[in-house]
Protein backbone atom coordinates (compact mmCIF):
# COMPACT_ATOMS: atom_id res chain seq x y z
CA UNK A 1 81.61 36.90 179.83
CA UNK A 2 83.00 37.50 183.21
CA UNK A 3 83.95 40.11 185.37
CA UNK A 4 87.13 42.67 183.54
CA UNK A 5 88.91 42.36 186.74
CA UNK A 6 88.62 38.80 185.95
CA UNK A 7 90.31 38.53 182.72
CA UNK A 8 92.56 41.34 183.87
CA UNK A 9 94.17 38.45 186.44
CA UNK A 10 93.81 35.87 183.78
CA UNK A 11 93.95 36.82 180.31
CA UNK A 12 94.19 33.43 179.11
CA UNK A 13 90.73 32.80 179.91
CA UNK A 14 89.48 35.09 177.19
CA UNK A 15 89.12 32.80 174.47
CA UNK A 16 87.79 30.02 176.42
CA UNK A 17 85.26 32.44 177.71
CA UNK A 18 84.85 33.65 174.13
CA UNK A 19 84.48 30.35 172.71
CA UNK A 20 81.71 29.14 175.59
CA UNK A 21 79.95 32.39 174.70
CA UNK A 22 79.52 31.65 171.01
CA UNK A 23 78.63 27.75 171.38
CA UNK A 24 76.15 28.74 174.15
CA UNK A 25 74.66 31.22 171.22
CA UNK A 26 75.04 28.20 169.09
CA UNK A 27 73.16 25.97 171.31
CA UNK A 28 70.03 28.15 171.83
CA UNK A 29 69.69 28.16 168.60
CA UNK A 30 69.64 24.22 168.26
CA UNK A 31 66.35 24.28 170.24
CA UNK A 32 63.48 22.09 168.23
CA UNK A 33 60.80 24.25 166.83
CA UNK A 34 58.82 21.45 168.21
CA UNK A 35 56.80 22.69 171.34
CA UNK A 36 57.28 19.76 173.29
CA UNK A 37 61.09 19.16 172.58
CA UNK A 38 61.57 23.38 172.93
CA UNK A 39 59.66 23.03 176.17
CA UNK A 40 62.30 20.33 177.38
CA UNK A 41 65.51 22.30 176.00
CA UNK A 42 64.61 25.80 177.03
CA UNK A 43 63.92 24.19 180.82
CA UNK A 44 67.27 22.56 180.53
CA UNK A 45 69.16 25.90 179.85
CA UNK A 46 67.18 27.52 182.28
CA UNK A 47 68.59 25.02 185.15
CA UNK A 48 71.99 24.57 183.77
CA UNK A 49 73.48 27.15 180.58
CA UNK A 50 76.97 24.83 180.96
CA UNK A 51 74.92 20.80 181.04
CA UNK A 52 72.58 21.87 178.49
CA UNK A 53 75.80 22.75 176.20
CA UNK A 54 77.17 19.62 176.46
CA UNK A 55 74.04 17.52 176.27
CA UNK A 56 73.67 20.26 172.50
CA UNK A 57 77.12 17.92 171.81
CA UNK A 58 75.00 14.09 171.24
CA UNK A 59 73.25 12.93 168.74
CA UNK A 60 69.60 14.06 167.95
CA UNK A 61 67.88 10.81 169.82
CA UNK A 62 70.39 10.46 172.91
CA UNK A 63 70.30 14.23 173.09
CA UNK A 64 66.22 14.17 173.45
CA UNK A 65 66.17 11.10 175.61
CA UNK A 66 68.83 12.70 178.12
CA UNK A 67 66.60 16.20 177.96
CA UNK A 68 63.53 14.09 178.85
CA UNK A 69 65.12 12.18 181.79
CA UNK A 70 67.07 15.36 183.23
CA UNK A 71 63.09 17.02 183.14
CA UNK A 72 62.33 14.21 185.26
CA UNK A 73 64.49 15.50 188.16
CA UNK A 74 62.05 17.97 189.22
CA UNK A 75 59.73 15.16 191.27
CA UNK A 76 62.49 16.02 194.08
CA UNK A 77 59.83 17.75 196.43
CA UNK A 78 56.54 16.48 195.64
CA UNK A 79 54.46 14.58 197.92
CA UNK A 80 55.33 11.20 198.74
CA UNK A 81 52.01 9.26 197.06
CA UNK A 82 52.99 10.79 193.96
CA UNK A 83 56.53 10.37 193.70
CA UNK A 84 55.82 7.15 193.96
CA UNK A 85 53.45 6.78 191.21
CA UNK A 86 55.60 9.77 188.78
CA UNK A 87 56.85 7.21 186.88
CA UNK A 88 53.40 5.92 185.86
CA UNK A 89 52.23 9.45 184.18
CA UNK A 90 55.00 9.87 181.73
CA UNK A 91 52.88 7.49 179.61
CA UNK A 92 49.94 9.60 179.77
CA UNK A 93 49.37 12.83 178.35
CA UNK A 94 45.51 12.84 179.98
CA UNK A 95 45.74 12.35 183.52
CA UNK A 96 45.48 15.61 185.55
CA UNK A 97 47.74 14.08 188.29
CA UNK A 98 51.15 15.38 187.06
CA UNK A 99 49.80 18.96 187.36
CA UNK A 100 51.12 18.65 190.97
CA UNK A 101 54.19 18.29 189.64
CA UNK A 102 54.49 20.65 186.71
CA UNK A 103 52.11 22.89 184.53
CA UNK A 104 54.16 22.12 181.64
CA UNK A 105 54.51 18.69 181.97
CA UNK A 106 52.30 17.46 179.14
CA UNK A 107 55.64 18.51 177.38
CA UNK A 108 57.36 16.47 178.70
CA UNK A 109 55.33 13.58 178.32
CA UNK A 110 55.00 14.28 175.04
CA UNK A 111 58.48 14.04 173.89
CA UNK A 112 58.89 10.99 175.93
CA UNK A 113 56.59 9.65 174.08
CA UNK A 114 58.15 9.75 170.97
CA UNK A 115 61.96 8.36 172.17
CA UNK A 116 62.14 4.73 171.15
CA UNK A 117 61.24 2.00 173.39
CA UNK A 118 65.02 0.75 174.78
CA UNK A 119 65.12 4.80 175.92
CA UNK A 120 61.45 4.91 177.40
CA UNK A 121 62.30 1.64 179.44
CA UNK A 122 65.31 3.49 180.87
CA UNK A 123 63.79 6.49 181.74
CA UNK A 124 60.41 4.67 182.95
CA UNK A 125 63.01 1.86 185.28
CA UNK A 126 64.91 4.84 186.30
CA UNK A 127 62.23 7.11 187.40
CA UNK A 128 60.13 4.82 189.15
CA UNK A 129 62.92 3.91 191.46
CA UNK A 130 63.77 7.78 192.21
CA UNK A 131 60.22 8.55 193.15
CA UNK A 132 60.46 5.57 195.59
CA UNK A 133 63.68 6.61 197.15
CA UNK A 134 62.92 9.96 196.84
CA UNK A 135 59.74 9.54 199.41
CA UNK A 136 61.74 7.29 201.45
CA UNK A 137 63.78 10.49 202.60
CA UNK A 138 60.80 12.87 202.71
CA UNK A 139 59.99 10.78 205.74
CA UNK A 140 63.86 10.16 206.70
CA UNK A 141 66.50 11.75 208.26
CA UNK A 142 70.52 11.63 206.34
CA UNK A 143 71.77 9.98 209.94
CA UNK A 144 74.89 7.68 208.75
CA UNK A 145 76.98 7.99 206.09
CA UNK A 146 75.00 4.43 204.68
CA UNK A 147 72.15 7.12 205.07
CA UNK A 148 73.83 9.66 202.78
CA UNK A 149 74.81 7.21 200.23
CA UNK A 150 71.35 5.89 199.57
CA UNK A 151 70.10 9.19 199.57
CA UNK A 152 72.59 10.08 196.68
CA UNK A 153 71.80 7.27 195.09
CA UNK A 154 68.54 8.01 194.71
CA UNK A 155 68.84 11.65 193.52
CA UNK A 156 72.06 11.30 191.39
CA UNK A 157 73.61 7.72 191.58
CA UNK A 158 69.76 6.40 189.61
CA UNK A 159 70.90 9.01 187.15
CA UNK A 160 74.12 7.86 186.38
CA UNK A 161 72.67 4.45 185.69
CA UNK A 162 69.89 5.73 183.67
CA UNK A 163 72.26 7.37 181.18
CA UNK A 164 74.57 4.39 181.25
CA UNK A 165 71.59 2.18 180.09
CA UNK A 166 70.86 5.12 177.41
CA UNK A 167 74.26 5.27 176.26
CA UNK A 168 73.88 1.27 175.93
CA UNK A 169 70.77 1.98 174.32
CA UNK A 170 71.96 3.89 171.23
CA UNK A 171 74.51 1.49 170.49
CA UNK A 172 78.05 3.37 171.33
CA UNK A 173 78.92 2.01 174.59
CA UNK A 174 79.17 -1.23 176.42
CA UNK A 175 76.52 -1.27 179.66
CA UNK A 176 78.94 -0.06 182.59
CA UNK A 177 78.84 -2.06 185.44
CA UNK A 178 76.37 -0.29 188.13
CA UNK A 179 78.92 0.44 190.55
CA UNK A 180 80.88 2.71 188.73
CA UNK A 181 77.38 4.08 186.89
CA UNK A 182 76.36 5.00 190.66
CA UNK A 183 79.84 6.41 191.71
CA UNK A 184 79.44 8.74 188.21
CA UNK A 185 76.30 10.20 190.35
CA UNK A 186 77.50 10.39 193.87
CA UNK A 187 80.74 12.14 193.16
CA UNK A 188 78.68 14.85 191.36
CA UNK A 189 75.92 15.65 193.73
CA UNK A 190 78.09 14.92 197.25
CA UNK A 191 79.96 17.78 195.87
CA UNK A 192 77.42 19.67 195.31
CA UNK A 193 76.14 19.41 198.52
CA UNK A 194 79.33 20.59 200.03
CA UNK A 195 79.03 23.62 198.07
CA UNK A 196 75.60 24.13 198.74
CA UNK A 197 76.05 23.89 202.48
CA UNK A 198 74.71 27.27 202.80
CA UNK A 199 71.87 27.95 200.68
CA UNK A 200 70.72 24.79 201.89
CA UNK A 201 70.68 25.34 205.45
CA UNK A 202 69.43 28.98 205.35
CA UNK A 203 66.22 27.19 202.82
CA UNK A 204 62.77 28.77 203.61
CA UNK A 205 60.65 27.93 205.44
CA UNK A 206 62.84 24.93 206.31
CA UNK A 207 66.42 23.97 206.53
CA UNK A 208 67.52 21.34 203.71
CA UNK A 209 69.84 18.97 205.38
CA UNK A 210 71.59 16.45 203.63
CA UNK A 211 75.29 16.44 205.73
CA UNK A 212 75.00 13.26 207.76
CA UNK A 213 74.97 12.87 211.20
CA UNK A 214 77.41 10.64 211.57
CA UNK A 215 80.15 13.00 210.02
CA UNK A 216 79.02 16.35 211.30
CA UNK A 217 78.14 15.39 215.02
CA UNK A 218 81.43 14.83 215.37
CA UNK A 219 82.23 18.55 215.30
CA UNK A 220 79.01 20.35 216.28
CA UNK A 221 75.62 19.50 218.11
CA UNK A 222 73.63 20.96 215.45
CA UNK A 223 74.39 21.06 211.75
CA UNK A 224 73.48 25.14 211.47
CA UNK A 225 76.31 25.69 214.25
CA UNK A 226 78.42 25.49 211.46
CA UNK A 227 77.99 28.29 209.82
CA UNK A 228 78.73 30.38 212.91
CA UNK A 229 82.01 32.40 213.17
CA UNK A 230 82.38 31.16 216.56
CA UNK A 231 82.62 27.33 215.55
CA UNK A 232 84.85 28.10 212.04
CA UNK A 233 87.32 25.43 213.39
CA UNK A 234 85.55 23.11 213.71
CA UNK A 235 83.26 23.98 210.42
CA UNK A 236 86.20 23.54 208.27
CA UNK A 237 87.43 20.28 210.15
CA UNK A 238 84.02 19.17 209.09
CA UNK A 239 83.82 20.19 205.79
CA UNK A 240 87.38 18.43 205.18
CA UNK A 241 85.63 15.27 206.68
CA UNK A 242 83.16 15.34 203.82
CA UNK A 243 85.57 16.01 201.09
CA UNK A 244 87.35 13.43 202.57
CA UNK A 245 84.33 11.11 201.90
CA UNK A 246 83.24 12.68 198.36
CA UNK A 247 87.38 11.59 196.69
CA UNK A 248 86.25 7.50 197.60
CA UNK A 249 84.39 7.76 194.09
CA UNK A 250 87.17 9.21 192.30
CA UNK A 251 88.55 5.98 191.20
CA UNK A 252 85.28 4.60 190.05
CA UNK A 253 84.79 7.50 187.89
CA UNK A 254 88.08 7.47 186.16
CA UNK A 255 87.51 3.93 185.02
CA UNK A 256 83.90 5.07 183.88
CA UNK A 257 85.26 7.39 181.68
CA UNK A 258 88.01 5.19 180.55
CA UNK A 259 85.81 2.96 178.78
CA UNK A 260 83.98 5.24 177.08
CA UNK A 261 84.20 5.01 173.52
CA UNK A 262 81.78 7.74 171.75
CA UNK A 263 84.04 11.27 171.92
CA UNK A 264 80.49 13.36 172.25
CA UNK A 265 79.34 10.95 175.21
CA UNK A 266 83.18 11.12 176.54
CA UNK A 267 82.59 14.68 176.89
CA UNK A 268 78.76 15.14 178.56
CA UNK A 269 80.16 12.53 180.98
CA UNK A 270 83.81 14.23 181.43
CA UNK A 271 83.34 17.80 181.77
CA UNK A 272 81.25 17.36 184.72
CA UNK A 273 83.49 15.71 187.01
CA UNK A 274 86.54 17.59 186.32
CA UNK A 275 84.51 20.29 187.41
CA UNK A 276 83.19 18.27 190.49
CA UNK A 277 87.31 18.03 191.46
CA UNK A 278 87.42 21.10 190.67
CA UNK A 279 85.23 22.80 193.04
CA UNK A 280 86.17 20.26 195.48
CA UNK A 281 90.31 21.38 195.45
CA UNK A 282 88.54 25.29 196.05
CA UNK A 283 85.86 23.98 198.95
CA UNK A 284 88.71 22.07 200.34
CA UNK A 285 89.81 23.94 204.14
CA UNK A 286 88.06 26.75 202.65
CA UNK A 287 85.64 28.46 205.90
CA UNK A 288 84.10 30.80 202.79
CA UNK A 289 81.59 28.03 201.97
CA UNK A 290 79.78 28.86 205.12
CA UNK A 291 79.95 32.44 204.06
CA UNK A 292 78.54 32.39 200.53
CA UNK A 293 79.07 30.49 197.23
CA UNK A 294 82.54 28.91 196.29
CA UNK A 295 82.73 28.23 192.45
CA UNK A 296 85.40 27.93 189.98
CA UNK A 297 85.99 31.06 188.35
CA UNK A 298 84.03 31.31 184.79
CA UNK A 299 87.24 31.45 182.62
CA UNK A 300 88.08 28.34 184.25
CA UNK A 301 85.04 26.68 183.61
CA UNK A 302 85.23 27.89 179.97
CA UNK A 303 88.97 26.18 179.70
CA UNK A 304 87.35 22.68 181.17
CA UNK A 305 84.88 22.65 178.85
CA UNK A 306 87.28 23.90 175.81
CA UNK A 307 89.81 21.07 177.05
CA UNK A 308 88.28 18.32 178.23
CA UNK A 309 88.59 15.97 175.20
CA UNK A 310 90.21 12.69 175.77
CA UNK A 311 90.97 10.55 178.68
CA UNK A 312 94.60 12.18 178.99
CA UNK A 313 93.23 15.31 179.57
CA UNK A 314 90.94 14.22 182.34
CA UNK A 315 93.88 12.70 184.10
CA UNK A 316 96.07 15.53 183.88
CA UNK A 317 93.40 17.58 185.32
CA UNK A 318 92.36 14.96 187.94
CA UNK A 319 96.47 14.97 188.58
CA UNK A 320 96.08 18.95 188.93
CA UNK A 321 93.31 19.40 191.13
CA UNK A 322 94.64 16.70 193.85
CA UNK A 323 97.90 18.15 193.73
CA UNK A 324 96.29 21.76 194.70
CA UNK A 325 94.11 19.68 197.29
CA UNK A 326 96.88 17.86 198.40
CA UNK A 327 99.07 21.21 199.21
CA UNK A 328 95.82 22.38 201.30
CA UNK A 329 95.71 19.92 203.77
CA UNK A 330 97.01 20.87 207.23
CA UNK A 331 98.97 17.95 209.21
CA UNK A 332 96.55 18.83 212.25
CA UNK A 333 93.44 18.30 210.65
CA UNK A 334 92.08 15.08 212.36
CA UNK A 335 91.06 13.93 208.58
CA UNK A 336 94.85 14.74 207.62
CA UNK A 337 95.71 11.16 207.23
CA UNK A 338 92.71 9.90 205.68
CA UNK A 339 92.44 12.79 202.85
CA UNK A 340 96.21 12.09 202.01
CA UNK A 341 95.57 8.15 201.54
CA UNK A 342 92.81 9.33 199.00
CA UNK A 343 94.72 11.78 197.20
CA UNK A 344 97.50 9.85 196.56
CA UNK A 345 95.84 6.74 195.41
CA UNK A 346 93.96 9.24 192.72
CA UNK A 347 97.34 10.68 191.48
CA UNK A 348 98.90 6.68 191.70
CA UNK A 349 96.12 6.12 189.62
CA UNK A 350 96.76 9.69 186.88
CA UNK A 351 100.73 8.60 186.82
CA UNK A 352 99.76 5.06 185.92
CA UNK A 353 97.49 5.69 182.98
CA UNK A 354 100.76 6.99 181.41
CA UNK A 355 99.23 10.26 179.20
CA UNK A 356 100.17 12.61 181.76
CA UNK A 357 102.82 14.40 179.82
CA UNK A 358 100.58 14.75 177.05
């Protein structure tokens, strides 16, 4: 439930953290006795506790088809013939093939197997073209930011579009336009890989780059320097620079969300990226993320999941979080002008939705 010297500093976060601890509780025990579908749920709160209790929030068949595409993810590091082909084997529960990919994976296939066909075409569409990009950049180096883009696109942006298409799917929502569907995606995983800077770049037995060249050869000749006292300037300089980059999909995600109609779907899709902006305003000029993990504290990730209900409560935290960016950047920092521009166009854009004093 978090640390006492935690909720010693912040006893407000008790009942959030309370309340998350209970509905986790809840949500193991919403598993399907089903192998299959418990095979898919248990692997989801395995990789995420917090995503798995939102995605416990849908309804039973959007629920199983997002479990089913999220198991998907894992083709990330398989070889490139057959991440190209993946897509093919969720059809078949025979073919000894996806046993490079997962044990388990008959599971999988399984419960895919039983979604209705709008969901399977979704998934299938989705899937095929991650493999493909996915193999493109087994073979590829992230050199521009164009470079970095595709490659988020591929790993995150082809998600946001998938679930867009399942939310159409069901029946709830109106098919978002692709741009903003993609934006949904990037925002999310370019902050993760901010966050992730060094876990990724101290990876066994190799280094996982995915900072592009473009951005951090302006500060260092190799991307490792960066997480050497010696260069911490210049490290956080950087890091600002890709911050900087990451708030350009902030405005296509607030009128994602704004059109969303079904509350449950409103929340799987909101809780997410407040936290992305979240993590974002701590990374922000912060040298610790080349010195371990920066994350929001877990009473604070209790209260964005306890509060994130309507649209008005995404903009007042979008509001919140640039304002604590905002008051972080240094005048010096050659990004200084840049990161401004952004921040202020997402607060123009909280003030003129005209809930922030609710």
């Amino acid at each position: 439930m978090g640390s006492l010297g935690a909720l010693v500093k912040h006893p407000d976060d008790f009942y959030p953290l309370l309340k998350l601890k209970m509905a986790s509780r809840h949500a193991e025990r919403q598993i399907p006795s089903e192998p299959h579908w418990a095979f898919c749920f248990s692997m989801l709160h395995k990789v995420s506790r917090s995503f798995a209790l939102v995605i416990q929030q849908l309804d039973t068949e959007l629920k199983n088809a997002v479990s089913n595409e999220d198991d998907t993810s894992v083709a990330t590091d398989i070889k490139v013939p057959i991440l190209k082909e993946f897509y093919r084997h969720i059809y078949d529960r025979g073919t000894k093939n996806y046993k490079v990919l997962m044990d388990e994976f008959h599971h999988v296939s399984t419960a895919f197997l039983e979604l209705e066909k709008g969901y399977q075409e979704a998934i299938e569409d989705i899937t095929k073209r991650m493999g493909a990009g996915m193999a493109k950049f087994i073979c590829k180096e992230v050199e521009t930011v164009g470079d970095y883009d595709e490659y988020c696109h591929y790993v995150a942006g082809l998600v946001g579009l998938g679930l867009s298409k399942l939310f159409h799917a069901c029946g709830t929502e109106d098919l978002a336009p692709d741009t903003l569907s993609n934006s949904m995606g990037l925002f999310l995983q370019k902050t993760n890989i901010i966050r992730d800077y060094l876990e990724d770049i101290n990876e066994i037995p190799k280094s996982r780059m995915f900072w592009p060249r473009q951005i951090w050869g302006k500060y260092v000749n190799k991307l490792e320097d960066l997480k050497y006292e010696e260069n911490s300037v210049k490290a956080v300089q950087c890091l600002n620079d890709m911050v900087t980059n990451a708030l350009i999909h902030v405005d296509d995600c607030l009128k994602y969300m704004s059109a969303l109609r079904d509350p449950a779907i409103f929340r799987f899709c909101a809780i997410p990226q407040v936290m992305a902006i979240g993590t974002l305003a701590l990374c922000y000029n912060n040298i610790e993320v080349f010195r371990g993990v920066v994350k929001m504290r877990r009473g604070l990730t209790a209260k964005v999941i306890d509060r994130t209900n309507t649209m008005a409560d995404v903009y007042g935290a979008f509001y919140d979080f640039s304002c604590m960016l905002k008051a972080k950047v240094d005048k010096n920092d050659p990004c200084a002008q840049k990161t401004s521009s952004r921040l202020d166009s997402i607060l123009k854009t909280c003030r003129d939705s005209g809930v922030l004093n609710e």
